[in-house]
C-alpha atoms as a PDB file:
ATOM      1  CA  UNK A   1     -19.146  11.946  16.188  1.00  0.00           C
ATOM      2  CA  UNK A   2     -17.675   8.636  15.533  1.00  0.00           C
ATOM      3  CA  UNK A   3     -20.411   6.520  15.035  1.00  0.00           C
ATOM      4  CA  UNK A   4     -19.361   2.905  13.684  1.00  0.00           C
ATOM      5  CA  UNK A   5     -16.124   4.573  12.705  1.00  0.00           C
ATOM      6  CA  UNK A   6     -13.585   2.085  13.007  1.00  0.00           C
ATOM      7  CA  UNK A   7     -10.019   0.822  11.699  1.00  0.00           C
ATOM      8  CA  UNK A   8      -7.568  -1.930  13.221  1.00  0.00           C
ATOM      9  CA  UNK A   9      -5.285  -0.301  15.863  1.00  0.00           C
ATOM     10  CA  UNK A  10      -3.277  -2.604  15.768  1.00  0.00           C
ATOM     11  CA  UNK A  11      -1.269  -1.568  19.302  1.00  0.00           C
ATOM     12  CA  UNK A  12       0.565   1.500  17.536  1.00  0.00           C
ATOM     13  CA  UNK A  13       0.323   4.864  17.611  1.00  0.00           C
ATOM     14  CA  UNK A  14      -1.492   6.885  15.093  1.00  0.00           C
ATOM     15  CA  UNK A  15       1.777   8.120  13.081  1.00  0.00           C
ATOM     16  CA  UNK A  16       2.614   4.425  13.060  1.00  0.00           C
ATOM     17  CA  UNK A  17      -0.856   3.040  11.693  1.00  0.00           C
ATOM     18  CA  UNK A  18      -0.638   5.361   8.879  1.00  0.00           C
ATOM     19  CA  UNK A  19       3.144   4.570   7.597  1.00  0.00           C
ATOM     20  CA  UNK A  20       2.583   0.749   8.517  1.00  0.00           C
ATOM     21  CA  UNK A  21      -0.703   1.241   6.316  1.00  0.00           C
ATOM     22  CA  UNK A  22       1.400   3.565   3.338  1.00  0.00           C
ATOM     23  CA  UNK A  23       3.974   0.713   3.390  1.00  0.00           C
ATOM     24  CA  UNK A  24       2.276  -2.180   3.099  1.00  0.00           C
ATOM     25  CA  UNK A  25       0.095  -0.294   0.126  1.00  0.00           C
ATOM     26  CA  UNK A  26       3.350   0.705  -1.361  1.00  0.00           C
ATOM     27  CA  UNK A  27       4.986  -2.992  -1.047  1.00  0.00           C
ATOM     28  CA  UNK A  28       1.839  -4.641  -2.585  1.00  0.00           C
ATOM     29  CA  UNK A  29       1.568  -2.414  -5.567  1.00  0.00           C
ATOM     30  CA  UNK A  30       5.459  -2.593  -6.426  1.00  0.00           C
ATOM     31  CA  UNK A  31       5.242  -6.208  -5.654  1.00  0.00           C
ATOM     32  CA  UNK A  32       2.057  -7.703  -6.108  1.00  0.00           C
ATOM     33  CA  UNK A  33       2.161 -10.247  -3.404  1.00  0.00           C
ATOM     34  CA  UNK A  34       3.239  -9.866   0.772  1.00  0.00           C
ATOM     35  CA  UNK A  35       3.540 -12.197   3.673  1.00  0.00           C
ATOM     36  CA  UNK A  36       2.455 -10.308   6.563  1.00  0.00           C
ATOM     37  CA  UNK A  37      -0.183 -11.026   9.425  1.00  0.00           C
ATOM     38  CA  UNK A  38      -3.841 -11.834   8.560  1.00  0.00           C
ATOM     39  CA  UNK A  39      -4.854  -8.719  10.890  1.00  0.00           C
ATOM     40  CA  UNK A  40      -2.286  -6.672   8.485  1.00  0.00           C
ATOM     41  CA  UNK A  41      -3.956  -8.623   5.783  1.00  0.00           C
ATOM     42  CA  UNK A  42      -7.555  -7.753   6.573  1.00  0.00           C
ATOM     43  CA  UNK A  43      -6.279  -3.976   7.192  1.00  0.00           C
ATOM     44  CA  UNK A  44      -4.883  -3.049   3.797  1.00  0.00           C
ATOM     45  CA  UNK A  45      -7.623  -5.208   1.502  1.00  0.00           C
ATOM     46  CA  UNK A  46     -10.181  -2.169   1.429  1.00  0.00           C
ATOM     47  CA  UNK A  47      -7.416   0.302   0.753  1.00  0.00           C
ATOM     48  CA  UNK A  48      -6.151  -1.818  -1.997  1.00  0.00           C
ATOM     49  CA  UNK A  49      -9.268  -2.514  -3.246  1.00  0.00           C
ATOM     50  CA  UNK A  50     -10.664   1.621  -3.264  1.00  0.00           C
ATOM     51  CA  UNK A  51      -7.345   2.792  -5.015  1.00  0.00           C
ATOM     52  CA  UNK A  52      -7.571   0.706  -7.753  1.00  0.00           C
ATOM     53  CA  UNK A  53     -11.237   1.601  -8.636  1.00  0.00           C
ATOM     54  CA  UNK A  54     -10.461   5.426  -8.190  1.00  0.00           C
ATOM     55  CA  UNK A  55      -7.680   4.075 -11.073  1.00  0.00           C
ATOM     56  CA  UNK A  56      -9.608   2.223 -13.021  1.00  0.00           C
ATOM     57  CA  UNK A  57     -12.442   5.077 -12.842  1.00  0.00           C
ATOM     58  CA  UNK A  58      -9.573   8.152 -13.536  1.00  0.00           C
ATOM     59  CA  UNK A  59      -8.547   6.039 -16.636  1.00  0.00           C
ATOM     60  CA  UNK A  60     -11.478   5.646 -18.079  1.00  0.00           C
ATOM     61  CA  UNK A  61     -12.501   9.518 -18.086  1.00  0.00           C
ATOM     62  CA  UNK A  62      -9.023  10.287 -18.860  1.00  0.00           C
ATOM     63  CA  UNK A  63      -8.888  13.287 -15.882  1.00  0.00           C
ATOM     64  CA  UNK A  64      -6.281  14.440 -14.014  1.00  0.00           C
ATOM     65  CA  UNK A  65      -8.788  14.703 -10.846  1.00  0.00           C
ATOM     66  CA  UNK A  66      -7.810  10.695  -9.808  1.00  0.00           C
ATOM     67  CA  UNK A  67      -4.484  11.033 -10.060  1.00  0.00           C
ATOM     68  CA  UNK A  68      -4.466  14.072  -7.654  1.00  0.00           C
ATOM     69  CA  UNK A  69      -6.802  12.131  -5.727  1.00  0.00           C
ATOM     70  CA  UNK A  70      -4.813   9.129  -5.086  1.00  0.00           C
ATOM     71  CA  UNK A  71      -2.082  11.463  -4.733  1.00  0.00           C
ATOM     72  CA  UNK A  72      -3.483  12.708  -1.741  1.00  0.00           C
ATOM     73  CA  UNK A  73      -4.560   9.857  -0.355  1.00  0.00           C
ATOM     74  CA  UNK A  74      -3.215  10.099   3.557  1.00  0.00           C
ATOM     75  CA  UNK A  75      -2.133   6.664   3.377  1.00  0.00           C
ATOM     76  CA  UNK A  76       0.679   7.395   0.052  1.00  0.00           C
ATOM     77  CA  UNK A  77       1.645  11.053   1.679  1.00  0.00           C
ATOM     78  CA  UNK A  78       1.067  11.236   5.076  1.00  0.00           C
ATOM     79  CA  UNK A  79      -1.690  14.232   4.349  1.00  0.00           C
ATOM     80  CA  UNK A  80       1.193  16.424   2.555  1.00  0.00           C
ATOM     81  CA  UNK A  81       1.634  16.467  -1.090  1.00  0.00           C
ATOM     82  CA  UNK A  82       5.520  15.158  -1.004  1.00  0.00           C
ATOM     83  CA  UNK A  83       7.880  12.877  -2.162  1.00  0.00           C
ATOM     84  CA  UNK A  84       8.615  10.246   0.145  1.00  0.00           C
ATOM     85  CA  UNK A  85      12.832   9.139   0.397  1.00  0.00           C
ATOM     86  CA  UNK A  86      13.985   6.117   1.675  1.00  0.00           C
ATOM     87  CA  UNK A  87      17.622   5.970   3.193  1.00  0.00           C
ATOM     88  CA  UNK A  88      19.420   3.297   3.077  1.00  0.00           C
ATOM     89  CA  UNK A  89      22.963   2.107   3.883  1.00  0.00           C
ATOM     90  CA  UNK A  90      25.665   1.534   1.364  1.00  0.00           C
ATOM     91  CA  UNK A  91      29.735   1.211   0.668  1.00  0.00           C
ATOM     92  CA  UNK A  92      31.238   3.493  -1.042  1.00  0.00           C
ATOM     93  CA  UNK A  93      35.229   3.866  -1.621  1.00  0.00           C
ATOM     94  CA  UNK A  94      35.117   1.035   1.534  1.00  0.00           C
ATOM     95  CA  UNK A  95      33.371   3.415   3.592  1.00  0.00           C
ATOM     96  CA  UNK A  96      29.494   3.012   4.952  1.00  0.00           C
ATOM     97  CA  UNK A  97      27.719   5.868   3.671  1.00  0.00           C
ATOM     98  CA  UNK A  98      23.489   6.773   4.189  1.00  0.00           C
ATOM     99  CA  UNK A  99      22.392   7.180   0.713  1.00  0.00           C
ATOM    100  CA  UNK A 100      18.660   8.326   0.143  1.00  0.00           C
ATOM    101  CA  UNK A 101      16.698   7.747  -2.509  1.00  0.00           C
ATOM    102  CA  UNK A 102      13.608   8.641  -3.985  1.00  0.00           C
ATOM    103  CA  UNK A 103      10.751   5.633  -3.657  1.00  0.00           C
ATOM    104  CA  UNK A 104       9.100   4.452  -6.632  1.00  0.00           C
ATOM    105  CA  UNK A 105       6.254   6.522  -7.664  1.00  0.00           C
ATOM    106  CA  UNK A 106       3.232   3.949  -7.277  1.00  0.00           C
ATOM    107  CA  UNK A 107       0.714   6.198  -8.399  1.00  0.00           C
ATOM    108  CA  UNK A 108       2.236   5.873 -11.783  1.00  0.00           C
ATOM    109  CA  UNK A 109       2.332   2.381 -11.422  1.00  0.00           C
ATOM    110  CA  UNK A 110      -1.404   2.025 -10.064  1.00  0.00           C
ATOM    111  CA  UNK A 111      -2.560   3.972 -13.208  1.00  0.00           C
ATOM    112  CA  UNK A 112      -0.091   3.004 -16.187  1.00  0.00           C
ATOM    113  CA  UNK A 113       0.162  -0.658 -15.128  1.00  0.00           C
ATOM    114  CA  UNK A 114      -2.649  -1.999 -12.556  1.00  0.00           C
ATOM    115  CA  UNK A 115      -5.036   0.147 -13.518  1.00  0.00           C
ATOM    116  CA  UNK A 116      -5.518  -1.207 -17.200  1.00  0.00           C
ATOM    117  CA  UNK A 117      -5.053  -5.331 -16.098  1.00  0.00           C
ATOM    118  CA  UNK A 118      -8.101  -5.174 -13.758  1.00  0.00           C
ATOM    119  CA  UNK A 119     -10.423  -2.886 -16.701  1.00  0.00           C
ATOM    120  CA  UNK A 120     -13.109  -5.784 -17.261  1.00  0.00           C
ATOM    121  CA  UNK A 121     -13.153  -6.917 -13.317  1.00  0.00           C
ATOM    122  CA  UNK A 122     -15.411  -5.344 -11.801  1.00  0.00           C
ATOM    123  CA  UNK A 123     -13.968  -5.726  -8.149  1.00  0.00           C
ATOM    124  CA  UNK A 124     -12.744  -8.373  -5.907  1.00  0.00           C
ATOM    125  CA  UNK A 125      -8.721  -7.408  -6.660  1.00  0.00           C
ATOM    126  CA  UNK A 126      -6.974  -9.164  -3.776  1.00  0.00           C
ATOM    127  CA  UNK A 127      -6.788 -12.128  -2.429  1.00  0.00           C
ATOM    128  CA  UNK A 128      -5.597 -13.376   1.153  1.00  0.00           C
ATOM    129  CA  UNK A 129      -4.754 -16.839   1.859  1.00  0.00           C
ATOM    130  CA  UNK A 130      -3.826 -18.121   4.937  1.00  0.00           C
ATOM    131  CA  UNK A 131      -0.835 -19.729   6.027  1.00  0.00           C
ATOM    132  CA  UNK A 132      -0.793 -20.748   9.494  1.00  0.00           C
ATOM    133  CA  UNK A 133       0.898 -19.657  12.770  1.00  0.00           C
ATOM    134  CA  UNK A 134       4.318 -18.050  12.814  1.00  0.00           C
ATOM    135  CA  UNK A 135       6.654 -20.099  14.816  1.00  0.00           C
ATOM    136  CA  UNK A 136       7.775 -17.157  16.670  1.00  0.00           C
ATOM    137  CA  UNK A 137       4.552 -15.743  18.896  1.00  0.00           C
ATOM    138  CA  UNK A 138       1.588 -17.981  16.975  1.00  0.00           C
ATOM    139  CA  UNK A 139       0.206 -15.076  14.875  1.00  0.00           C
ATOM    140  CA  UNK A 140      -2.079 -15.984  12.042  1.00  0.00           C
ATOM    141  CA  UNK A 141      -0.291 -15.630   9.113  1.00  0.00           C
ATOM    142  CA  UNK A 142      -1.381 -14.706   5.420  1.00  0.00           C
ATOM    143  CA  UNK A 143      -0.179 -13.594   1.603  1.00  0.00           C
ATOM    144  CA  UNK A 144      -1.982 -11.157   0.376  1.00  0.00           C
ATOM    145  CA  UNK A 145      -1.647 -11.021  -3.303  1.00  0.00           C
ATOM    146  CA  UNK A 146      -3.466  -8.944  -6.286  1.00  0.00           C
ATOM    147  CA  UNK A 147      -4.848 -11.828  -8.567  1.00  0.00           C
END
């Protein structure tokens, strides 16, 4: 049963919940601050916000058990324990070739560099603030940002 069991939807399809959800994680931990929509916002604060406690908790008991938790976290692996590429286009010899490459391991980031900044906070990690309606289609706007 699903009783009071409930994400944003968002309009997508499950497969594209989860990598919207793994790449916004992965953009805000390698970046530390996105524009995207406040429902987008809203969706990836608790996700945020869980992984770095599970960090801050797997650093201070110096275990390996957090790190293969947050390693398996659906949301960085899409349920299987893999690497995940990114391909992307570039010129080589004048010619367009695909070149893949491997994406920047943010677990190591969460616990070697986040991790350790947020030891003495004991939560509130993010922050969204809004910035208005897109010009576009009048979605609510908003930068979510680790503080």
């Amino acid at each position: 049963m699903r009783h009071r069991v409930r994400s944003a939807k968002l309009g997508r399809r499950t497969d594209h919940q989860l990598s919207l959800r793994r790449n916004l994680v992965f953009a805000l931990i390698n970046e530390g601050k996105i524009t995207t929509t406040l429902a987008k916002a809203k969706m990836v604060r608790p996700i945020i916000e869980k992984l770095i406690t599970l960090a801050k908790k797997g650093n201070a008991d110096e275990t390996a058990r957090a790190r293969h938790l947050a390693n398996a976290v659906s949301f960085f692996t899409s349920g299987q324990n893999k690497r995940i590429f990114v391909t992307t286009n570039a010129k080589v010899d004048g010619k367009r070739v695909k070149k893949t490459t491997e994406k920047p391991r943010v677990v190591k980031r969460l616990f070697d560099e986040i991790a350790p900044a947020y030891s003495t906070r004991p939560g509130g990690y993010t922050r969204i603030i809004k910035l208005g309606k897109r010009a576009g289609d009048a979605a609510d706007m908003a930068v979510i940002s680790l503080v």
